[in-house]
C-alpha atoms as a PDB file:
ATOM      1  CA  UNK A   1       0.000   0.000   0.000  1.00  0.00           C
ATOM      2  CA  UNK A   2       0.885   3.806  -0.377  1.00  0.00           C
ATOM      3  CA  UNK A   3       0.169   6.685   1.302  1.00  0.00           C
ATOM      4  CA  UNK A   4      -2.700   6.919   0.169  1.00  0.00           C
ATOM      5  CA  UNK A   5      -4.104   5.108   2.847  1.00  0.00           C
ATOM      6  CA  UNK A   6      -3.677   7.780   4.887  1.00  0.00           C
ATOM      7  CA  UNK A   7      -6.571   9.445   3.175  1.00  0.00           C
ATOM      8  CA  UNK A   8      -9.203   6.260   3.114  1.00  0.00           C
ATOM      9  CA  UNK A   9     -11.222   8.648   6.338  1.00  0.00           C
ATOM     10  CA  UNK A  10     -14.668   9.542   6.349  1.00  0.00           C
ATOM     11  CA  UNK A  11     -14.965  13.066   6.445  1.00  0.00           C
ATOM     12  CA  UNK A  12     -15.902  13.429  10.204  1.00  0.00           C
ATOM     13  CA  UNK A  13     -13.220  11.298  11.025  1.00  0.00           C
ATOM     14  CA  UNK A  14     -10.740  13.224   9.120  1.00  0.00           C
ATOM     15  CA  UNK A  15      -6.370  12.726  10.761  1.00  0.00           C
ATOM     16  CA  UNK A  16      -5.210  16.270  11.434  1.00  0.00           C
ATOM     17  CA  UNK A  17      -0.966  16.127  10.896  1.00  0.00           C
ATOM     18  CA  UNK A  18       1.039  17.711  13.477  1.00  0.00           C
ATOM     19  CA  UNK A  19       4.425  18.657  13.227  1.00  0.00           C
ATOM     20  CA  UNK A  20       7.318  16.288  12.509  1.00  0.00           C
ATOM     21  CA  UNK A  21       8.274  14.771  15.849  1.00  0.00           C
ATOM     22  CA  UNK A  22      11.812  13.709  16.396  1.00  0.00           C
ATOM     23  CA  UNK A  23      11.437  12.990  19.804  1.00  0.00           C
ATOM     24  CA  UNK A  24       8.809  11.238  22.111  1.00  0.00           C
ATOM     25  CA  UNK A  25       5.609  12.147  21.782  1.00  0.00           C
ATOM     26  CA  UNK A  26       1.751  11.368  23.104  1.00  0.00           C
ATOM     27  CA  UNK A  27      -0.531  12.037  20.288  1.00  0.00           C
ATOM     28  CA  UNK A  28      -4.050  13.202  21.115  1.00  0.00           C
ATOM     29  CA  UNK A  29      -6.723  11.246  19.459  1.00  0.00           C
ATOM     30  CA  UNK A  30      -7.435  12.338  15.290  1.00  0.00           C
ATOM     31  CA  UNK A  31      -3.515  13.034  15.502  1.00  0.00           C
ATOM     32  CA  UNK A  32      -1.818  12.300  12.006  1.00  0.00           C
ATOM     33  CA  UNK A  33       2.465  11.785  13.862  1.00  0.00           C
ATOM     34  CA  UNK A  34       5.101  11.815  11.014  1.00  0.00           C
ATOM     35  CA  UNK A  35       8.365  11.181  12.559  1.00  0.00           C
ATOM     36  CA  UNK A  36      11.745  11.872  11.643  1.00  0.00           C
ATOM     37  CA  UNK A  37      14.559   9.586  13.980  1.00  0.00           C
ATOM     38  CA  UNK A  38      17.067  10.456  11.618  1.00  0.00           C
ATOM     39  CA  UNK A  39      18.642  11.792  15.221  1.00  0.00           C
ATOM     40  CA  UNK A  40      17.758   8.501  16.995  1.00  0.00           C
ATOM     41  CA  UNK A  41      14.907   6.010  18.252  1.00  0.00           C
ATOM     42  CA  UNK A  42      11.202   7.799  18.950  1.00  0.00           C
ATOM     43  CA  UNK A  43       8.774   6.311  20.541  1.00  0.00           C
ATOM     44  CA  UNK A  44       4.868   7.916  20.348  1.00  0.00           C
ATOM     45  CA  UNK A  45       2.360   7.223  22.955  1.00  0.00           C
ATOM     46  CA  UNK A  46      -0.766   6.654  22.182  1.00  0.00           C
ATOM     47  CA  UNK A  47      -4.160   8.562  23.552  1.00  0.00           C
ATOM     48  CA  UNK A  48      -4.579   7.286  27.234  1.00  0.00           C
ATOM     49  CA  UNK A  49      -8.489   6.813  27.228  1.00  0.00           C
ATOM     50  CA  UNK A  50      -9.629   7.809  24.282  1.00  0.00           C
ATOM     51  CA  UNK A  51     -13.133   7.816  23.138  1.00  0.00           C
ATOM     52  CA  UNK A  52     -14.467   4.942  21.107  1.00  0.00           C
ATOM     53  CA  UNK A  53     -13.194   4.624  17.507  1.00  0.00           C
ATOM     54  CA  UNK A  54     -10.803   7.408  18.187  1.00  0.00           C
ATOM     55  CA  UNK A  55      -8.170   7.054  15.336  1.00  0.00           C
ATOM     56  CA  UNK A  56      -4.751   7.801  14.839  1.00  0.00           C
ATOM     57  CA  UNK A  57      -2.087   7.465  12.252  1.00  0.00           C
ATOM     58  CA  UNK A  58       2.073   7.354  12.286  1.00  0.00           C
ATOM     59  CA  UNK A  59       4.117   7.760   9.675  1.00  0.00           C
ATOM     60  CA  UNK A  60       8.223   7.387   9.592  1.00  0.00           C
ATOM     61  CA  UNK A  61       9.392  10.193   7.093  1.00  0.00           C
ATOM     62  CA  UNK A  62      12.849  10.047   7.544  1.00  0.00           C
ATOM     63  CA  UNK A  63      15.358   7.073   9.135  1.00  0.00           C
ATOM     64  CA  UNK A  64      19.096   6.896   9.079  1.00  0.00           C
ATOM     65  CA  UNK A  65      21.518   4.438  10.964  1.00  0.00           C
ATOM     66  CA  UNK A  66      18.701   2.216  11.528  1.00  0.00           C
ATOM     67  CA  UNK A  67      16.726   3.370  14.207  1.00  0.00           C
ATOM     68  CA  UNK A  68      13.306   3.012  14.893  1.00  0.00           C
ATOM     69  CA  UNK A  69       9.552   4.069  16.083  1.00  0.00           C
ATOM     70  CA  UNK A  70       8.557   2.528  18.805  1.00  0.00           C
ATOM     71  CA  UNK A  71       4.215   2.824  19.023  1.00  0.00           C
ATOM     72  CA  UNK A  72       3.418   2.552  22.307  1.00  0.00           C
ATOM     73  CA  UNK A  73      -0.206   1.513  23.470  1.00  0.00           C
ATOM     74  CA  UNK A  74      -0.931   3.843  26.314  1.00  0.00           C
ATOM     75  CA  UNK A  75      -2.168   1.285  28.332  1.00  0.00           C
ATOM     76  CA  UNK A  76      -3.512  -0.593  25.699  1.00  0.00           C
ATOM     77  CA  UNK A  77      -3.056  -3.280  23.474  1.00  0.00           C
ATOM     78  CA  UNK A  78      -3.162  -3.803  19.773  1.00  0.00           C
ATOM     79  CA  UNK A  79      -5.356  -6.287  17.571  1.00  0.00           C
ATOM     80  CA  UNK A  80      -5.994  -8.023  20.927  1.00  0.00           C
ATOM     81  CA  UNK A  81      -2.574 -10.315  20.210  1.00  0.00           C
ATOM     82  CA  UNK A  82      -1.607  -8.380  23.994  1.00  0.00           C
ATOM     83  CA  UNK A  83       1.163  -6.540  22.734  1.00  0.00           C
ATOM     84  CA  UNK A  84       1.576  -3.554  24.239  1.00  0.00           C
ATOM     85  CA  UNK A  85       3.831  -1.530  20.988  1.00  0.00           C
ATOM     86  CA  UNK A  86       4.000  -1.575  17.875  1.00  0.00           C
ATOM     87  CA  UNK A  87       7.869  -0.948  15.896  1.00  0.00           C
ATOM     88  CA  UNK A  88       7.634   0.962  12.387  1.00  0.00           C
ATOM     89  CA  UNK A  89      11.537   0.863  10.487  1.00  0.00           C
ATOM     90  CA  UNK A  90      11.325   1.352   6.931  1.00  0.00           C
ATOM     91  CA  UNK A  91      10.870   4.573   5.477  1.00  0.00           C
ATOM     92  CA  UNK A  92       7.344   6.034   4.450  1.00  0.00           C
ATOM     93  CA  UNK A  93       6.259   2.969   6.862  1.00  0.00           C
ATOM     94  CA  UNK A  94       3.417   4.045   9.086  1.00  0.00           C
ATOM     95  CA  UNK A  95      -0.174   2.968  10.387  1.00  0.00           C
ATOM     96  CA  UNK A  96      -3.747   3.549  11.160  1.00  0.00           C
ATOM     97  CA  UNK A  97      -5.304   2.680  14.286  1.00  0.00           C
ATOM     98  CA  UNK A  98      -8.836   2.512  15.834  1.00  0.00           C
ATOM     99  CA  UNK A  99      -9.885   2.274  19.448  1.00  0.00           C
ATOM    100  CA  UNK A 100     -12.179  -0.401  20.821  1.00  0.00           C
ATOM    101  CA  UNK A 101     -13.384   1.359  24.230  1.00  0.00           C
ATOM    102  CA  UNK A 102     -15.125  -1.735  25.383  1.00  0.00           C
ATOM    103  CA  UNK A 103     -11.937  -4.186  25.278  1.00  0.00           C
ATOM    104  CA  UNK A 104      -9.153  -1.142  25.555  1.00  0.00           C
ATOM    105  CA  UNK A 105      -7.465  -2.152  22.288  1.00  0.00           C
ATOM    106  CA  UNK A 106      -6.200  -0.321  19.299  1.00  0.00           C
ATOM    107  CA  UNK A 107      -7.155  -1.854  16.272  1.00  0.00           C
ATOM    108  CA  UNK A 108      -4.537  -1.210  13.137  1.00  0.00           C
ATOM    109  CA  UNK A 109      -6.911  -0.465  10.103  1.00  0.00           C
ATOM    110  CA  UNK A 110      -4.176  -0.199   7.790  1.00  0.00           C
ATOM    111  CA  UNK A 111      -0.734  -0.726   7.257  1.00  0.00           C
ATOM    112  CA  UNK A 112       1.435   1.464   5.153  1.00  0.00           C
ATOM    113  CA  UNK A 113       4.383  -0.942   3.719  1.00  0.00           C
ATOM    114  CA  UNK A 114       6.616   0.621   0.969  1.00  0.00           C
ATOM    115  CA  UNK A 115       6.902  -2.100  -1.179  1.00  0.00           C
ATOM    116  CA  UNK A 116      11.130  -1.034  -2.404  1.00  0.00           C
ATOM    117  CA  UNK A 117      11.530  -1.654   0.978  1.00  0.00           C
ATOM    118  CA  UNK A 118      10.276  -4.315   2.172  1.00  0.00           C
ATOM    119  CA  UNK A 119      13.123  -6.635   0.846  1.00  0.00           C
ATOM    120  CA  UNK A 120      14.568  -5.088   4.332  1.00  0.00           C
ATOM    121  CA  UNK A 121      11.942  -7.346   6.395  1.00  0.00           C
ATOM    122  CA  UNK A 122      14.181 -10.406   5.247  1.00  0.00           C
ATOM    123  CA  UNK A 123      17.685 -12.089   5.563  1.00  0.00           C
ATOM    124  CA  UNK A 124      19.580 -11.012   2.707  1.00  0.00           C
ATOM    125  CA  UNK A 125      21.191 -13.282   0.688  1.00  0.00           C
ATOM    126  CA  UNK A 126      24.736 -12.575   2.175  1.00  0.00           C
ATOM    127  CA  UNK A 127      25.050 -15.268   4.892  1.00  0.00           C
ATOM    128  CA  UNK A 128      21.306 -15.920   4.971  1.00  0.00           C
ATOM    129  CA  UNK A 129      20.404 -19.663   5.717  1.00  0.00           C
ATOM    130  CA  UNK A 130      17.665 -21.327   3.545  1.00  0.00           C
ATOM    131  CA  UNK A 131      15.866 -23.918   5.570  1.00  0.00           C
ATOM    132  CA  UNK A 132      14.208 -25.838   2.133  1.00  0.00           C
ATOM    133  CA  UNK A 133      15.443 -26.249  -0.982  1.00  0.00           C
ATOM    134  CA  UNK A 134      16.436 -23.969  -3.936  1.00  0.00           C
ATOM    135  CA  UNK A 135      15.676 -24.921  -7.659  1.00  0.00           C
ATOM    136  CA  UNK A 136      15.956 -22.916 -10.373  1.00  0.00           C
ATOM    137  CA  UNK A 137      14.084 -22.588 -13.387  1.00  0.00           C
ATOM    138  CA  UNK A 138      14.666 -25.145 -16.008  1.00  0.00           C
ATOM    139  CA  UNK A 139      14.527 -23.860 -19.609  1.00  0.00           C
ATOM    140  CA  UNK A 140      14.337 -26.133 -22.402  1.00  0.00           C
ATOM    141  CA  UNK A 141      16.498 -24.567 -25.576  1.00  0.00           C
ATOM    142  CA  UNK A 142      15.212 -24.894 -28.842  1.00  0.00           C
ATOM    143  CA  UNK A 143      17.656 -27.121 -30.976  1.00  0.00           C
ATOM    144  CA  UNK A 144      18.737 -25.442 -34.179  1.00  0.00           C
ATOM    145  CA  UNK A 145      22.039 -24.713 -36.473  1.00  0.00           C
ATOM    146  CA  UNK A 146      22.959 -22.210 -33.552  1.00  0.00           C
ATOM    147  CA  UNK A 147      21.298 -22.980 -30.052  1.00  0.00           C
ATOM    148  CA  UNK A 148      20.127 -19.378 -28.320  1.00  0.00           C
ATOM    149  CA  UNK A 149      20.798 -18.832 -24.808  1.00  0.00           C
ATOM    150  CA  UNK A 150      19.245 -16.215 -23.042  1.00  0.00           C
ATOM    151  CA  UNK A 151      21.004 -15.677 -19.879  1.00  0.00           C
ATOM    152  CA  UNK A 152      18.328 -13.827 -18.203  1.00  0.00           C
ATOM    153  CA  UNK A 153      15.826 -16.462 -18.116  1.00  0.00           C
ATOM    154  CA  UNK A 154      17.460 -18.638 -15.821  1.00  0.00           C
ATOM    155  CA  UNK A 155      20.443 -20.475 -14.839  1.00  0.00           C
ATOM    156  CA  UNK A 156      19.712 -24.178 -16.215  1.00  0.00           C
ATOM    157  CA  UNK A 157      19.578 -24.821 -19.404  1.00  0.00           C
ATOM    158  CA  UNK A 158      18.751 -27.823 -21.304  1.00  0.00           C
ATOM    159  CA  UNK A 159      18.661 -29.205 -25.340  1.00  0.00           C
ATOM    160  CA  UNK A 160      18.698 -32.353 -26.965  1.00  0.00           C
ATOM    161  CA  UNK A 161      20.867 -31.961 -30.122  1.00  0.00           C
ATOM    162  CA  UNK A 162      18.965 -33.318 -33.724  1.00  0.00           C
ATOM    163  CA  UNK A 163      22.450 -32.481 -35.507  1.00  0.00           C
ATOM    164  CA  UNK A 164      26.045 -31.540 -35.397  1.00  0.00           C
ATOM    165  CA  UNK A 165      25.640 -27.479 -33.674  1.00  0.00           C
ATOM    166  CA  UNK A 166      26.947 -24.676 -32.272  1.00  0.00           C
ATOM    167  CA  UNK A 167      26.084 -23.321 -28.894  1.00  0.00           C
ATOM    168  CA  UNK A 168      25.238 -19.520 -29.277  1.00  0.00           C
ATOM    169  CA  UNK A 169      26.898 -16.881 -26.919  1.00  0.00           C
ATOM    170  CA  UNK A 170      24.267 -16.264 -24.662  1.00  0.00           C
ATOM    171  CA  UNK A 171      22.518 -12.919 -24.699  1.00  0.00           C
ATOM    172  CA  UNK A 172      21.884 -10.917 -21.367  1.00  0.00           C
ATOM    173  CA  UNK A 173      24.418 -12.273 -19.443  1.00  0.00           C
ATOM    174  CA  UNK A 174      25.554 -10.941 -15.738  1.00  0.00           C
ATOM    175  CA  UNK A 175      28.780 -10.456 -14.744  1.00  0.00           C
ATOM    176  CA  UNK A 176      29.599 -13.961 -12.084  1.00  0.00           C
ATOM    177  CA  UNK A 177      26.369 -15.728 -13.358  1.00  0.00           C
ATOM    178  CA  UNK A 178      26.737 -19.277 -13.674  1.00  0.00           C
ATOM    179  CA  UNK A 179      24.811 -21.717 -16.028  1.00  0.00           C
ATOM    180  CA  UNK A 180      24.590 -25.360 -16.530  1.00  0.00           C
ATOM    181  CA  UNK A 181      24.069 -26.293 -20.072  1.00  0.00           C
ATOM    182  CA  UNK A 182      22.607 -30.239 -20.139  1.00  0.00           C
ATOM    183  CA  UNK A 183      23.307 -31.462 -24.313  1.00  0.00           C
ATOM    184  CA  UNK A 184      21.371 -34.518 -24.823  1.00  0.00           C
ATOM    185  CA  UNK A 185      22.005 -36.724 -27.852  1.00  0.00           C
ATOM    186  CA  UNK A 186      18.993 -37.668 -29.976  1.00  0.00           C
ATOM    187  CA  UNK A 187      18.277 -41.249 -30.727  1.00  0.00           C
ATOM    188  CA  UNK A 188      20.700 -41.050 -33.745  1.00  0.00           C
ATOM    189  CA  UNK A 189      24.259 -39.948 -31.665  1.00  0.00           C
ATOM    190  CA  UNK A 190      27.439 -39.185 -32.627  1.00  0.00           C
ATOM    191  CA  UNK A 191      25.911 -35.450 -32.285  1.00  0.00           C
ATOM    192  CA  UNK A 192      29.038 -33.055 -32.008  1.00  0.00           C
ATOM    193  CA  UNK A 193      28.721 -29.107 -30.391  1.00  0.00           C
ATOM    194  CA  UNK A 194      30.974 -26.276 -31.170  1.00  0.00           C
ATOM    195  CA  UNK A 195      31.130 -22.757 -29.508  1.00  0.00           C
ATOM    196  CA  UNK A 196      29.865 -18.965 -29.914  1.00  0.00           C
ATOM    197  CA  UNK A 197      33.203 -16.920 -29.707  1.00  0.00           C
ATOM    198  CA  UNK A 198      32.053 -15.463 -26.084  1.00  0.00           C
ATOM    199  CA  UNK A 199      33.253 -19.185 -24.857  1.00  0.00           C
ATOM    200  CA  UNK A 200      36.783 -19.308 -23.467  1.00  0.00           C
ATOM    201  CA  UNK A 201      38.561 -22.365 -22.654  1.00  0.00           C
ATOM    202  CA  UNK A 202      42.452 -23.035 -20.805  1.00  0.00           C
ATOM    203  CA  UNK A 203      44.821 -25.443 -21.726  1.00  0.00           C
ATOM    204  CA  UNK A 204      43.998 -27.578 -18.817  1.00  0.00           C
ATOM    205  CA  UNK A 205      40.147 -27.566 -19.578  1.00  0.00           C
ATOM    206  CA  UNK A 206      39.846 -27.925 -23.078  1.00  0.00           C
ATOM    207  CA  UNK A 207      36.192 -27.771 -24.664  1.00  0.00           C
ATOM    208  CA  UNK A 208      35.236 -31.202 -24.118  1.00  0.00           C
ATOM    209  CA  UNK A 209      34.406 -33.737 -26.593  1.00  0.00           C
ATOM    210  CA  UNK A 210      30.956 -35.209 -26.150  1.00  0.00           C
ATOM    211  CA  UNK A 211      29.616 -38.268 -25.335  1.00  0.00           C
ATOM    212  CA  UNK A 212      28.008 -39.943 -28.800  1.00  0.00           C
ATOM    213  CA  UNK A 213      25.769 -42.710 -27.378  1.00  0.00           C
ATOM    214  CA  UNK A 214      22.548 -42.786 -28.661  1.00  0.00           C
ATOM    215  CA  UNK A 215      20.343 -40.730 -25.733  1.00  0.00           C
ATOM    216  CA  UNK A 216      23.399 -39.760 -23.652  1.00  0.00           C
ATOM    217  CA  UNK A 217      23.738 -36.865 -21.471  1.00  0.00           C
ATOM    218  CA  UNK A 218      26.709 -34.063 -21.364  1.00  0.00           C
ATOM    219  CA  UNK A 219      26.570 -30.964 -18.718  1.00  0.00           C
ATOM    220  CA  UNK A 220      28.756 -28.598 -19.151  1.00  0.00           C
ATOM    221  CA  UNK A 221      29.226 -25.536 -16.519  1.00  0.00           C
ATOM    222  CA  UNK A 222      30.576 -21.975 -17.787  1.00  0.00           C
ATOM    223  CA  UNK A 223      30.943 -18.547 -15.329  1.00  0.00           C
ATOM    224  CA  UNK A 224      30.460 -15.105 -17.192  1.00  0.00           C
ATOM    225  CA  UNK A 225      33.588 -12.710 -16.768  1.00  0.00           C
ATOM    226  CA  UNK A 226      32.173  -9.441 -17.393  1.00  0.00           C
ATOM    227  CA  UNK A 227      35.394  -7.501 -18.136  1.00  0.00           C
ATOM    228  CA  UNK A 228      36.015  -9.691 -20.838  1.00  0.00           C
ATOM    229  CA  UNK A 229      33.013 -10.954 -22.317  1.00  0.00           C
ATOM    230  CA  UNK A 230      33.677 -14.498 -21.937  1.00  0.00           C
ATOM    231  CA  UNK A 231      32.057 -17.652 -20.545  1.00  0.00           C
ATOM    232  CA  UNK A 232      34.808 -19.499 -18.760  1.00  0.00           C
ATOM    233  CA  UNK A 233      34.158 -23.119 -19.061  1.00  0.00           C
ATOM    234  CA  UNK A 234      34.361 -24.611 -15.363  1.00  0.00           C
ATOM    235  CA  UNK A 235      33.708 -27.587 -15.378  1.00  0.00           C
ATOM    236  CA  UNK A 236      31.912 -30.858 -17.163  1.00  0.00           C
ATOM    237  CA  UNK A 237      30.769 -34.202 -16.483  1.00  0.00           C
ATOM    238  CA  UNK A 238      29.589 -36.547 -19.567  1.00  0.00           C
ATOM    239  CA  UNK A 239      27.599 -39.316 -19.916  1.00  0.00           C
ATOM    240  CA  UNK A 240      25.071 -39.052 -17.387  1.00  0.00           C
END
């Protein structure tokens, strides 16, 4: 959602902004908070006893080294889960929230979640565990004269050859990507591949000579090296 939200009021229930608050702060109810902790943590109270379906909204407008809002209930809870705060930390991240006299709880009516930052609400990839499994996309090449690769649409790629080919430099490619190209022979073998000239290969890992059996199966691994245009052969195994 976007700030928009913000303006989703009826009329009579219209959120008046105050000033910028970079310190704490009790908001009174119909209180719009934006708050700036670029100078550190804030916390905002609040209403203690507030009338019924008194509303109030908090927005973070500014954030540096990390800190945070810190909602407090003012005696109260919120969504009756007994939590007695609520924590906004991404910037333009902010809320909407509704008293229930009768069970002294604050209600959040909407939540305003910037969605270029959310990816901050998750382990990154650097030293992030994964707890299942990771598979990526397998794309099936069409087999022609020259095999295409499109690098951007995955990391797996896999052909069965009907003929002697070449495999295509691969289009879209990111520096350090890796790919796995699987050649399988057709039913007649004895299928040979060459190579686009974006393929490099060392002395001590020539470009390997396939497997010819009728149906076998060749994978080949390359790396793109960006400041050279080339896909480093890394490794192979043949005749799976």
């Amino acid at each position: 959602m976007t700030a928009s939200v913000f303006g989703a009021q009826d009329a009579d229930k219209a959120l008046v902004p105050t000033g910028i608050k970079t310190a704490s702060y009790t908001a009174a109810a119909s209180d719009l908070v934006p708050v700036d902790t670029t100078g550190g943590p804030v916390t905002i109270t609040m209403p203690t006893a507030p009338v019924d379906r008194a509303r109030v909204a908090v927005k973070l407008v500014a954030v540096a080294g990390g800190h945070t809002v810190t909602v407090a209930g003012g005696g109260a809870t919120f969504n009756d889960a007994g939590g007695t705060s609520l924590t906004l930390q991404l910037l333009n991240q902010g809320l909407i929230a509704q008293y229930d006299l009768a069970l002294n709880v604050w209600y959040v009516l909407a939540d305003d979640l910037p969605l270029s930052q959310l990816d901050l609400r998750y382990a990154g990839l650097a030293g992030a565990t994964f707890t299942g499994h990771i598979a990526p996309a397998v794309v099936s090449l069409a087999d022609a004269a020259t095999i295409a690769i499109d690098a951007a649409a995955g990391n797996d790629f896999r052909v069965t050859l009907g003929g002697s080919r070449v495999l295509g430099n691969p289009s879209n490619p990111v520096d350090g990507q890796k790919i796995l190209v699987w050649v399988t022979q057709d039913p007649t073998g004895s299928r040979t591949l060459s190579y686009g000239t974006a393929f490099a290969f060392a002395a001590s890992l020539a470009a390997p000579t396939l497997s010819t059996a009728p149906g076998a199966v060749d994978v080949l691994g390359f790396e793109y090296f960006g400041p050279k245009n080339k896909w480093l052969l890394m490794g192979y195994n043949l005749d799976y």
